[in-house]
PDB file of N, CA and C in Angstrom:
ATOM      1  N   UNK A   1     107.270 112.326  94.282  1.00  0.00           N
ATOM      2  CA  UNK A   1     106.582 112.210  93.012  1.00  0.00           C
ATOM      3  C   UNK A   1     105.172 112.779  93.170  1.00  0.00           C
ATOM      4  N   UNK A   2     104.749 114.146  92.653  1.00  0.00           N
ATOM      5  CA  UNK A   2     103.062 113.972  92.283  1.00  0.00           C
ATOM      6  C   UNK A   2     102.231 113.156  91.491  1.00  0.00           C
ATOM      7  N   UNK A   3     101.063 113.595  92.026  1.00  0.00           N
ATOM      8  CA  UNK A   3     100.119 112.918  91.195  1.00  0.00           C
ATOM      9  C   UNK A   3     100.083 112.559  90.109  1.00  0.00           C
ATOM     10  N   UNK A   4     100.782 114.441  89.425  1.00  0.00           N
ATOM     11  CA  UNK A   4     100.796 114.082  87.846  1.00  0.00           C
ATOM     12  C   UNK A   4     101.249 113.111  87.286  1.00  0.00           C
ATOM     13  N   UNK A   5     102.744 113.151  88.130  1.00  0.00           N
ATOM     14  CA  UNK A   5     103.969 112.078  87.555  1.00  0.00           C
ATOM     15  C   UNK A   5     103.210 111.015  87.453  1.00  0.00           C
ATOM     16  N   UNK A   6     102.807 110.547  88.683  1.00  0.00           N
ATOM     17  CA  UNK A   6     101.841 109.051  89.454  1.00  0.00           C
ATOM     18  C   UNK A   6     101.283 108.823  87.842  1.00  0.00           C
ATOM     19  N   UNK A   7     100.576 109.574  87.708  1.00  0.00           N
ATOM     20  CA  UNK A   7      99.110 109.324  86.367  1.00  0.00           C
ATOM     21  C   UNK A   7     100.206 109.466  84.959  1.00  0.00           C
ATOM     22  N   UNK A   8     101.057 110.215  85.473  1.00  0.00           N
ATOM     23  CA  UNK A   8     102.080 109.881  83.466  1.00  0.00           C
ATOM     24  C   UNK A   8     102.280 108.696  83.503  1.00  0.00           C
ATOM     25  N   UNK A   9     103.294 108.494  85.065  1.00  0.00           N
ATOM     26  CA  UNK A   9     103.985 106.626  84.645  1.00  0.00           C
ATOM     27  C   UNK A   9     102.954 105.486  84.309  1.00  0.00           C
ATOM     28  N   UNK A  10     101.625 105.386  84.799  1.00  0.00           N
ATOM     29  CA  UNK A  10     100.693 104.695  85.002  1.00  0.00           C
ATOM     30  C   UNK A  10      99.992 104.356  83.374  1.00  0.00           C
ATOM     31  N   UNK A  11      99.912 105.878  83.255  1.00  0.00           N
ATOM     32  CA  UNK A  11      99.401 105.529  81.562  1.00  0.00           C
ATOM     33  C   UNK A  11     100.647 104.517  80.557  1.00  0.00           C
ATOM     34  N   UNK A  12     101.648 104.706  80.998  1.00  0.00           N
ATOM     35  CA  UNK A  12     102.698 104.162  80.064  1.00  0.00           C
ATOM     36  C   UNK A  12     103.082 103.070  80.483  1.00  0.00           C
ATOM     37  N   UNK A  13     102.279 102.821  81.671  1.00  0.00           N
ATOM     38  CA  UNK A  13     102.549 101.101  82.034  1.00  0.00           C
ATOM     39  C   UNK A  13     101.273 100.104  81.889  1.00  0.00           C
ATOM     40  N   UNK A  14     100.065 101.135  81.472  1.00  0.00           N
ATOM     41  CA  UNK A  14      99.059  99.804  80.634  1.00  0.00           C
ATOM     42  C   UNK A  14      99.726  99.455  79.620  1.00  0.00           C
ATOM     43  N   UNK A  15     100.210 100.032  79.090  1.00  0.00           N
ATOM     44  CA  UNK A  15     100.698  98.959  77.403  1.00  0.00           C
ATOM     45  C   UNK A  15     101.832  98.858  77.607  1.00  0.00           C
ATOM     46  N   UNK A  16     102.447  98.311  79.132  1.00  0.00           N
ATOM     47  CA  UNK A  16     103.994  97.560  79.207  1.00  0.00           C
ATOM     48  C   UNK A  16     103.648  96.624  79.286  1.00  0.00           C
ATOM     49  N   UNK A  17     104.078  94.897  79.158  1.00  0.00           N
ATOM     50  CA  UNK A  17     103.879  93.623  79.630  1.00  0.00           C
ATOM     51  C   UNK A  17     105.114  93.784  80.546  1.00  0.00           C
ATOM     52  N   UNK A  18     105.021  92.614  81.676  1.00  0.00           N
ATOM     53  CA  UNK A  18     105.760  92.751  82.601  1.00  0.00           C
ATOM     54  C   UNK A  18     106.632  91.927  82.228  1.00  0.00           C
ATOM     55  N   UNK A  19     108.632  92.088  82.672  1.00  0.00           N
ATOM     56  CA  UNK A  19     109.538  91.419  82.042  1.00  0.00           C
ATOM     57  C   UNK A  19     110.259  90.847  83.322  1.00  0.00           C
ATOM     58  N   UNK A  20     109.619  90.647  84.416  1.00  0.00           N
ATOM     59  CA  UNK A  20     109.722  89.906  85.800  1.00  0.00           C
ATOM     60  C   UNK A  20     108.734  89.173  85.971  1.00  0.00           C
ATOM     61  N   UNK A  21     108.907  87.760  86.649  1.00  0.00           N
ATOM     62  CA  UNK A  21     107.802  87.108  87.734  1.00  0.00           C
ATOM     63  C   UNK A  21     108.602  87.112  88.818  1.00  0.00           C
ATOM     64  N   UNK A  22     107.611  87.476  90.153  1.00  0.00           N
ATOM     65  CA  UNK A  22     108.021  86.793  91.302  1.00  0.00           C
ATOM     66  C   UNK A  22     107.079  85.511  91.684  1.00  0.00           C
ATOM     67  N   UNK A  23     107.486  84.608  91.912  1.00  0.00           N
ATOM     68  CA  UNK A  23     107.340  83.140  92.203  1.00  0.00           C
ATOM     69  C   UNK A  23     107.138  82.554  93.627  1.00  0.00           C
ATOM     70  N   UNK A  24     107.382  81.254  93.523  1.00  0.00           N
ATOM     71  CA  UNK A  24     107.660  80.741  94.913  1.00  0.00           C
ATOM     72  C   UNK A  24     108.542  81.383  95.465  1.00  0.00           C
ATOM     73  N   UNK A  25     109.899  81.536  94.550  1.00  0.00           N
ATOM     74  CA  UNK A  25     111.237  81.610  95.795  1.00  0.00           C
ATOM     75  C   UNK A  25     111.014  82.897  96.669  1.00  0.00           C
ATOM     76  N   UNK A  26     109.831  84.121  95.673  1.00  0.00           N
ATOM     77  CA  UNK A  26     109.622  85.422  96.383  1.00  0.00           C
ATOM     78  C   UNK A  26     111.097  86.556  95.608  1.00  0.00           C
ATOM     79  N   UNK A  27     111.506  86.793  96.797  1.00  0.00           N
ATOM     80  CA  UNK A  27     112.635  88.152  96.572  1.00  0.00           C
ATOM     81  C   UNK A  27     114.089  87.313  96.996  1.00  0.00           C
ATOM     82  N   UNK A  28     115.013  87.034  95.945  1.00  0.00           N
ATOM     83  CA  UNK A  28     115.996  86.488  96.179  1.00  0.00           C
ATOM     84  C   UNK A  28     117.211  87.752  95.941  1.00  0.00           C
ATOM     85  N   UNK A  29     118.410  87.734  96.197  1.00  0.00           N
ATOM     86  CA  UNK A  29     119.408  88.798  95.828  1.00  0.00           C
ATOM     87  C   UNK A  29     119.552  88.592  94.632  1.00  0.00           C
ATOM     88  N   UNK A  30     119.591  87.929  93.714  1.00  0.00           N
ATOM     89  CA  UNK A  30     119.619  87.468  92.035  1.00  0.00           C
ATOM     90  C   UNK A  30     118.593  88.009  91.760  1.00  0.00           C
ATOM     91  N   UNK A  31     117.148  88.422  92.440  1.00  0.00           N
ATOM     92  CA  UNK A  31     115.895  89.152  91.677  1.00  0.00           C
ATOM     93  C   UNK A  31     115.792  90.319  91.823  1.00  0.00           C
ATOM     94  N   UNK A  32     116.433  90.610  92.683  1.00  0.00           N
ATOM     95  CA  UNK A  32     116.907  92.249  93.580  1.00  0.00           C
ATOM     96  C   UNK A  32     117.821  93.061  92.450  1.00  0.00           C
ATOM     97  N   UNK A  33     118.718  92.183  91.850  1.00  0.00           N
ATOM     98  CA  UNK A  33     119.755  92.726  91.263  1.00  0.00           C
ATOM     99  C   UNK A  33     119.371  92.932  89.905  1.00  0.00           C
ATOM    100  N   UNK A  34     118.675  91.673  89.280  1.00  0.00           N
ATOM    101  CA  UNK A  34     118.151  91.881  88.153  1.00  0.00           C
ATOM    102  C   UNK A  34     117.187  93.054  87.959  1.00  0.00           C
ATOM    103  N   UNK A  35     116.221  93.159  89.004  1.00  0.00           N
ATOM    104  CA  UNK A  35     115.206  94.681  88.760  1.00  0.00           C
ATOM    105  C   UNK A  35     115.593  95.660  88.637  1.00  0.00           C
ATOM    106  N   UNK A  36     117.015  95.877  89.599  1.00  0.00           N
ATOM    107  CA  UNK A  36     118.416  96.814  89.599  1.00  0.00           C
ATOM    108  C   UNK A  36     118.512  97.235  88.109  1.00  0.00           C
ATOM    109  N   UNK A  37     119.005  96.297  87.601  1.00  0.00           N
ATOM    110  CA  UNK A  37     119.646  96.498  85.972  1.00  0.00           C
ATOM    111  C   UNK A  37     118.706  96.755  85.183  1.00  0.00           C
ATOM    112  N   UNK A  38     117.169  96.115  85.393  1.00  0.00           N
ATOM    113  CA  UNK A  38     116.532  96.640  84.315  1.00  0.00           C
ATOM    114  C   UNK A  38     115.981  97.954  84.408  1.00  0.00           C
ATOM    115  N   UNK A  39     115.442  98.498  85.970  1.00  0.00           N
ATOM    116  CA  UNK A  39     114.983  99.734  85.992  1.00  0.00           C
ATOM    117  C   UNK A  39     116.104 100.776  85.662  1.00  0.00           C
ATOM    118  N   UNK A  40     117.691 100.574  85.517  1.00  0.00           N
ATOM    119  CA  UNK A  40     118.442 101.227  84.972  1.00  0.00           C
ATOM    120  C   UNK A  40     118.640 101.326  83.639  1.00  0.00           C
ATOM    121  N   UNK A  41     117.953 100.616  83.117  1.00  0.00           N
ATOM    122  CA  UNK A  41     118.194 100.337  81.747  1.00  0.00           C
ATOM    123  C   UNK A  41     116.115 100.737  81.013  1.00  0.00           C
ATOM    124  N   UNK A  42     115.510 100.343  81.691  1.00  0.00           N
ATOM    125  CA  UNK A  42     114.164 100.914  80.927  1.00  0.00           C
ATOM    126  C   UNK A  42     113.786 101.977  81.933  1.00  0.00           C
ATOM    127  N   UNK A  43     113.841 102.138  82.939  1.00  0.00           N
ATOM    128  CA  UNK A  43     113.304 103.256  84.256  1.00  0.00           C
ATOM    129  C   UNK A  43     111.989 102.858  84.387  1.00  0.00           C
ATOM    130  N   UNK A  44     111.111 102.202  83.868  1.00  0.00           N
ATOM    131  CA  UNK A  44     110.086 101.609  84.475  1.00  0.00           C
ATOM    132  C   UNK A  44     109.089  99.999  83.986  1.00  0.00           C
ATOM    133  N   UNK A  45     109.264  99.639  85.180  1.00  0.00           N
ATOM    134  CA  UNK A  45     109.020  98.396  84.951  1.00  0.00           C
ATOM    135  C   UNK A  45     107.519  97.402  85.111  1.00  0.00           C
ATOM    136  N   UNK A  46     107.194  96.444  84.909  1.00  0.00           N
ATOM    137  CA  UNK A  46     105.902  96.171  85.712  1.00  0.00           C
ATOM    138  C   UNK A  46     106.384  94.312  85.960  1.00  0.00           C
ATOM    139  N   UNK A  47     105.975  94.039  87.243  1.00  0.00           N
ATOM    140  CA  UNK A  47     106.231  92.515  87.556  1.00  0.00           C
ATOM    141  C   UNK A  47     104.984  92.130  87.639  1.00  0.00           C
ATOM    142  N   UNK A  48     104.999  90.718  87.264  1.00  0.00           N
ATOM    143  CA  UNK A  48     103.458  89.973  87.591  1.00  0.00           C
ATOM    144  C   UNK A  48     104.271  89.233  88.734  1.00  0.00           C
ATOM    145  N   UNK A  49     103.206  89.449  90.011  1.00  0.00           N
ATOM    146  CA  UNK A  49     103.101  87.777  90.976  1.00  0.00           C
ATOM    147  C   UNK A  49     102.721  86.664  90.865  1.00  0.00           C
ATOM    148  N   UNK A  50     103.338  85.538  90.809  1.00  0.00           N
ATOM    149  CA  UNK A  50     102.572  84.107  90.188  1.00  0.00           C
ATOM    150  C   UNK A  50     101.350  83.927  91.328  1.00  0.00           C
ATOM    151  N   UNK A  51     100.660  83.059  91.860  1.00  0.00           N
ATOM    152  CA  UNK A  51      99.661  82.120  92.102  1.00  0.00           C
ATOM    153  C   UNK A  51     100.611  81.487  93.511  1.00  0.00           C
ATOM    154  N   UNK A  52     101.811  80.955  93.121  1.00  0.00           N
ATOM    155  CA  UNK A  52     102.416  80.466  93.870  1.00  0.00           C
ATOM    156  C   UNK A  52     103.133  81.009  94.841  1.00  0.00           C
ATOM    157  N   UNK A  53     103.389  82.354  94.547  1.00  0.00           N
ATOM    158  CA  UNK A  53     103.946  82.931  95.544  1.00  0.00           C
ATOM    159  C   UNK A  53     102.991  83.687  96.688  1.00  0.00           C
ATOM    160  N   UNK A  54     103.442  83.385  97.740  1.00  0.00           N
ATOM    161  CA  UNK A  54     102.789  83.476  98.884  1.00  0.00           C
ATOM    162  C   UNK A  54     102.357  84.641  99.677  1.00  0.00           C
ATOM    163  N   UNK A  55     103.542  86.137  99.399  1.00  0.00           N
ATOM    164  CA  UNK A  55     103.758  86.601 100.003  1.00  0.00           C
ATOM    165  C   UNK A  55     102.856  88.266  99.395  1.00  0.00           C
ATOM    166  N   UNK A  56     102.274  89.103  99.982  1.00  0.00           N
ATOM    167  CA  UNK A  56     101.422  89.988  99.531  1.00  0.00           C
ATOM    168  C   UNK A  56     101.817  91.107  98.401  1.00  0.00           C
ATOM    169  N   UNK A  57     101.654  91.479  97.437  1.00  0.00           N
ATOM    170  CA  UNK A  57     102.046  92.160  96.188  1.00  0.00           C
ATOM    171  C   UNK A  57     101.967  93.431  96.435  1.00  0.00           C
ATOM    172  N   UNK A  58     101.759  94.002  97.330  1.00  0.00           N
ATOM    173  CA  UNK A  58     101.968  95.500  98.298  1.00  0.00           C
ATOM    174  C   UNK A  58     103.036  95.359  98.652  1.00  0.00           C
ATOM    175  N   UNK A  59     103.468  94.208  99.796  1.00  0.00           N
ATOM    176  CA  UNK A  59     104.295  94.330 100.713  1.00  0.00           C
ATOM    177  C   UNK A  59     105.697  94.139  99.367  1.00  0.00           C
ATOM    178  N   UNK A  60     105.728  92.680  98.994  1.00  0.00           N
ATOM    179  CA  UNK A  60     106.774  92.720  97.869  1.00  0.00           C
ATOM    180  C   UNK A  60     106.878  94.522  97.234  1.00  0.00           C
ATOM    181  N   UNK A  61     106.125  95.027  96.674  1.00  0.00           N
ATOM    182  CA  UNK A  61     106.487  96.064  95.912  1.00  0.00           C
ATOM    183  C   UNK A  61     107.281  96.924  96.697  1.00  0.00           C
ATOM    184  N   UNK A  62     106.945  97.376  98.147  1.00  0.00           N
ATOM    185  CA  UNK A  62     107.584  97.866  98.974  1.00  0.00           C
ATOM    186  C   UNK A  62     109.307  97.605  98.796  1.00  0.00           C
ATOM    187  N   UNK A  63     109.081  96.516  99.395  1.00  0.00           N
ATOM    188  CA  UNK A  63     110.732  95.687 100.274  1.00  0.00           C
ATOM    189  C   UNK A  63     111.325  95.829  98.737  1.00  0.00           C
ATOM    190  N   UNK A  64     110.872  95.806  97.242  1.00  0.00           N
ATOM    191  CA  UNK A  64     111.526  95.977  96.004  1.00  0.00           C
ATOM    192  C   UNK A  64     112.039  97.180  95.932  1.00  0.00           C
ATOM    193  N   UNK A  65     111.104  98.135  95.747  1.00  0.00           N
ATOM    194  CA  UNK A  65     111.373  99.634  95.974  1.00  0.00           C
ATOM    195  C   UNK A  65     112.478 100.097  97.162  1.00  0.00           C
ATOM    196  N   UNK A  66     112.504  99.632  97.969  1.00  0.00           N
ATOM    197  CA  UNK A  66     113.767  99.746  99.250  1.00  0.00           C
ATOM    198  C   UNK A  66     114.641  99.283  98.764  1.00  0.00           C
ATOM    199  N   UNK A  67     115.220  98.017  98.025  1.00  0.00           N
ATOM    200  CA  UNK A  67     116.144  97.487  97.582  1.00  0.00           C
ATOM    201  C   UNK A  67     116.308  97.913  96.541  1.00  0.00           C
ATOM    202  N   UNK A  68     115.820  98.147  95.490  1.00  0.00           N
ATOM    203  CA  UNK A  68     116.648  98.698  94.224  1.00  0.00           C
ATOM    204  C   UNK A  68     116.149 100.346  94.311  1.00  0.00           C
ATOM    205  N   UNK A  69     116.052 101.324  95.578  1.00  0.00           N
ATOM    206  CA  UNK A  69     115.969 102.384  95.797  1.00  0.00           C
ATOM    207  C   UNK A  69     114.966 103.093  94.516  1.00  0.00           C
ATOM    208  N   UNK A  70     113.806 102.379  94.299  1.00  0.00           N
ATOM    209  CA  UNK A  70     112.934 103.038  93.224  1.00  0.00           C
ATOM    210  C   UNK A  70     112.036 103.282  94.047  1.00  0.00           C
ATOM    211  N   UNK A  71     111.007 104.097  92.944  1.00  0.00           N
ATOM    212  CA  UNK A  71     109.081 104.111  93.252  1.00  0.00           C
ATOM    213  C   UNK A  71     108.382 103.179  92.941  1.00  0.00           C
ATOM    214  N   UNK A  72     107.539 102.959  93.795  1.00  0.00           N
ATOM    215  CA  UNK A  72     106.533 102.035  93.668  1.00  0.00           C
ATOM    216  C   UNK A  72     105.526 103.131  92.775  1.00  0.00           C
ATOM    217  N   UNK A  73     104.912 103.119  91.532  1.00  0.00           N
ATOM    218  CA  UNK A  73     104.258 103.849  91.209  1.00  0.00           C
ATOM    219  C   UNK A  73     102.434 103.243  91.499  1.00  0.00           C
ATOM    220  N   UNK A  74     102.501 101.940  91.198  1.00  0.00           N
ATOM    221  CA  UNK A  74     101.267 101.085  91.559  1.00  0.00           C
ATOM    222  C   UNK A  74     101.333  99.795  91.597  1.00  0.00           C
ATOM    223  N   UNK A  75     100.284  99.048  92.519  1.00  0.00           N
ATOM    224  CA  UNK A  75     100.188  97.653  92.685  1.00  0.00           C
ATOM    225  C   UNK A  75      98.611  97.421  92.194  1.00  0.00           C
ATOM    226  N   UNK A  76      98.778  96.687  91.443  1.00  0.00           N
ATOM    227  CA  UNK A  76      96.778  96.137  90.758  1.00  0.00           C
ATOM    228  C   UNK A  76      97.103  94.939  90.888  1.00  0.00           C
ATOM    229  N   UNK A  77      96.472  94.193  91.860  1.00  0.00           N
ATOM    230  CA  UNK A  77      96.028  92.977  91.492  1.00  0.00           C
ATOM    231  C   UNK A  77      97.052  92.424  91.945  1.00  0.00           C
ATOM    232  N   UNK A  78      97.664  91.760  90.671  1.00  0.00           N
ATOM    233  CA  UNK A  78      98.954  90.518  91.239  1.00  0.00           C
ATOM    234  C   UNK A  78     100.194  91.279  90.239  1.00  0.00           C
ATOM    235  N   UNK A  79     100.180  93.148  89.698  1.00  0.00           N
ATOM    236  CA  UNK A  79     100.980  93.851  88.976  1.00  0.00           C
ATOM    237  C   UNK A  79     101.821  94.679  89.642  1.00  0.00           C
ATOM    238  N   UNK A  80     102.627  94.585  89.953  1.00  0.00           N
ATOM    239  CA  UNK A  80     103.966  95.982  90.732  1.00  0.00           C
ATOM    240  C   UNK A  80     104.147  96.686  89.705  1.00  0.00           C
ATOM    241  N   UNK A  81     104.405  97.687  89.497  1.00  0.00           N
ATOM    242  CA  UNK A  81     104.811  99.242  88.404  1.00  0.00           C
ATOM    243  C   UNK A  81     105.920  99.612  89.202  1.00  0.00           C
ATOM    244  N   UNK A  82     107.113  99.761  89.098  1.00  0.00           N
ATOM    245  CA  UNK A  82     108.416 100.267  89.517  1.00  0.00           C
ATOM    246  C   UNK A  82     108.924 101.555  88.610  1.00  0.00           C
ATOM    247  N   UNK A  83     109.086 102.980  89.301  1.00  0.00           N
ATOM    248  CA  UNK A  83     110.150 103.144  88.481  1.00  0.00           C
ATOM    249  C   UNK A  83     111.278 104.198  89.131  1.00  0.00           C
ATOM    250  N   UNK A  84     112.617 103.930  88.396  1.00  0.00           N
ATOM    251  CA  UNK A  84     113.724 105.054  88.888  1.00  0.00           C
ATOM    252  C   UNK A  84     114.386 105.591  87.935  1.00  0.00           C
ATOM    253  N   UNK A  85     114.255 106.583  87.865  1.00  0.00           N
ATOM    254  CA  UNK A  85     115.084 107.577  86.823  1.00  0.00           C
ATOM    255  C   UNK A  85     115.998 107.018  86.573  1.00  0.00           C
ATOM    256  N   UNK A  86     116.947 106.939  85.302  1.00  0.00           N
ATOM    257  CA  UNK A  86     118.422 105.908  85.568  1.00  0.00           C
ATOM    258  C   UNK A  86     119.185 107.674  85.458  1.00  0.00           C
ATOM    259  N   UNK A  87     120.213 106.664  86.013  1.00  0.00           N
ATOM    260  CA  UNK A  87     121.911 107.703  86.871  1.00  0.00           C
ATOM    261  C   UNK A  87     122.119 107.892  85.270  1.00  0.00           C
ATOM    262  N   UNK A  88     122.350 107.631  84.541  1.00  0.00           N
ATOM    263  CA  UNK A  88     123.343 107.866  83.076  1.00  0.00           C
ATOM    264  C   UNK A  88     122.432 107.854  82.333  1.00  0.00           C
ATOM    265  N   UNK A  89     122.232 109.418  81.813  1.00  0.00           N
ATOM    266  CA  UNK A  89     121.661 110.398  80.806  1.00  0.00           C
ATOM    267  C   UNK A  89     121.524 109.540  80.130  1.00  0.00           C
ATOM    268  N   UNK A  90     122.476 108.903  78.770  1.00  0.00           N
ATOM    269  CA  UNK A  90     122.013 108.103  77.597  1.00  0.00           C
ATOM    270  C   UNK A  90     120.964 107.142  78.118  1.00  0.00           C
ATOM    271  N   UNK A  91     120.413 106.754  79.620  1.00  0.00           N
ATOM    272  CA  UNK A  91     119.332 106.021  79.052  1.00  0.00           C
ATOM    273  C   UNK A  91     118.088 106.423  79.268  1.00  0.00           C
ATOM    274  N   UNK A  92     118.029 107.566  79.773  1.00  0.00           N
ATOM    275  CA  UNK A  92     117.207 108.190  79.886  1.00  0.00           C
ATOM    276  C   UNK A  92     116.134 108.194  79.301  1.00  0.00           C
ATOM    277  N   UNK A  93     114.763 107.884  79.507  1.00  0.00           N
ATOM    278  CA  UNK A  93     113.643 107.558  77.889  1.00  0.00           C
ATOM    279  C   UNK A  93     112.717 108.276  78.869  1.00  0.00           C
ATOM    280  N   UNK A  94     112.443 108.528  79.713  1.00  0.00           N
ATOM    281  CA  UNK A  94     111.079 109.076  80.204  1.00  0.00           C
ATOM    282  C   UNK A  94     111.160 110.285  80.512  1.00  0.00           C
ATOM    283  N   UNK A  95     110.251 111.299  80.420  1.00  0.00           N
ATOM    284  CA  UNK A  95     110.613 112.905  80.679  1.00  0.00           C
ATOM    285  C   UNK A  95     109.764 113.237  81.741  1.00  0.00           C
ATOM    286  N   UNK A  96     109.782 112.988  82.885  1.00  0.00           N
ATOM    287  CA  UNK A  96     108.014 113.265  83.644  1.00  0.00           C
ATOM    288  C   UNK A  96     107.896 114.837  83.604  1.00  0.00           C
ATOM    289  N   UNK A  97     106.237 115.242  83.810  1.00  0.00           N
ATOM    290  CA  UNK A  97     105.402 116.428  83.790  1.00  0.00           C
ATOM    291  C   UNK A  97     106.448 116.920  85.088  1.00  0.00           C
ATOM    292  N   UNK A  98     106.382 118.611  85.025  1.00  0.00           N
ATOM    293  CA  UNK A  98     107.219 119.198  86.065  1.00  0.00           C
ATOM    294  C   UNK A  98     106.124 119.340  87.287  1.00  0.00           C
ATOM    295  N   UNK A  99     107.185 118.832  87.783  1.00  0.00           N
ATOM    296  CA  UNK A  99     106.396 119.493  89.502  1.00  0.00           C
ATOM    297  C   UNK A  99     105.924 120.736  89.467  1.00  0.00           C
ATOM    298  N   UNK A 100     104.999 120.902  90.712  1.00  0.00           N
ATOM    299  CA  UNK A 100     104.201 122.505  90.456  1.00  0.00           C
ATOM    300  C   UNK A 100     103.382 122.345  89.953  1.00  0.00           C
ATOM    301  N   UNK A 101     102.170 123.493  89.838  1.00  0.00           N
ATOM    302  CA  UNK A 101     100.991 123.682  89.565  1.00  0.00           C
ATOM    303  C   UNK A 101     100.939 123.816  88.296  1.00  0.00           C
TER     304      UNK A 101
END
């Protein structure tokens, strides 16, 4: 992904609210799967980290991105930005800037 892309998805994820928390329990296979379905279904997402959860909002975004094979586009604060192109055209909603100069 370039920069550009980096700075398209980014603009279009200030005015997303996030439709995940990760919590105490952290990264369960039920939260793995669910991010699965939604980044297939919107292609980009944003999670808030609660207070309660323990574990660092870098590292989570990572081990997320490995498991549901997306981009981490950014982490602010206690915000993950995810996104993966979805496999099936009809859901296609995002067009990113072309690679290249």
């Amino acid at each position: 992904m370039t920069t550009k892309q980096r700075a398209y998805l980014k603009s279009i994820a200030m005015t997303t609210e996030p439709i995940f928390q990760c919590g105490k329990a952290s990264i369960t296979p039920e939260f793995v799967t669910a991010v699965s379905q939604a980044l297939e279904k919107r292609e980009l997402i944003k999670i808030s980290v609660l207070q309660n959860c323990a574990d660092d909002p870098k590292e989570l975004a990572v081990i997320l991105s490995e498991r549901t094979r997306s981009q981490v586009v950014q982490v602010i604060g206690k915000k993950i930005v995810l996104y993966k192109e979805a496999k099936d055209e009809k859901n296609r909603k995002i067009v990113l800037p072309k690679a290249g100069k």
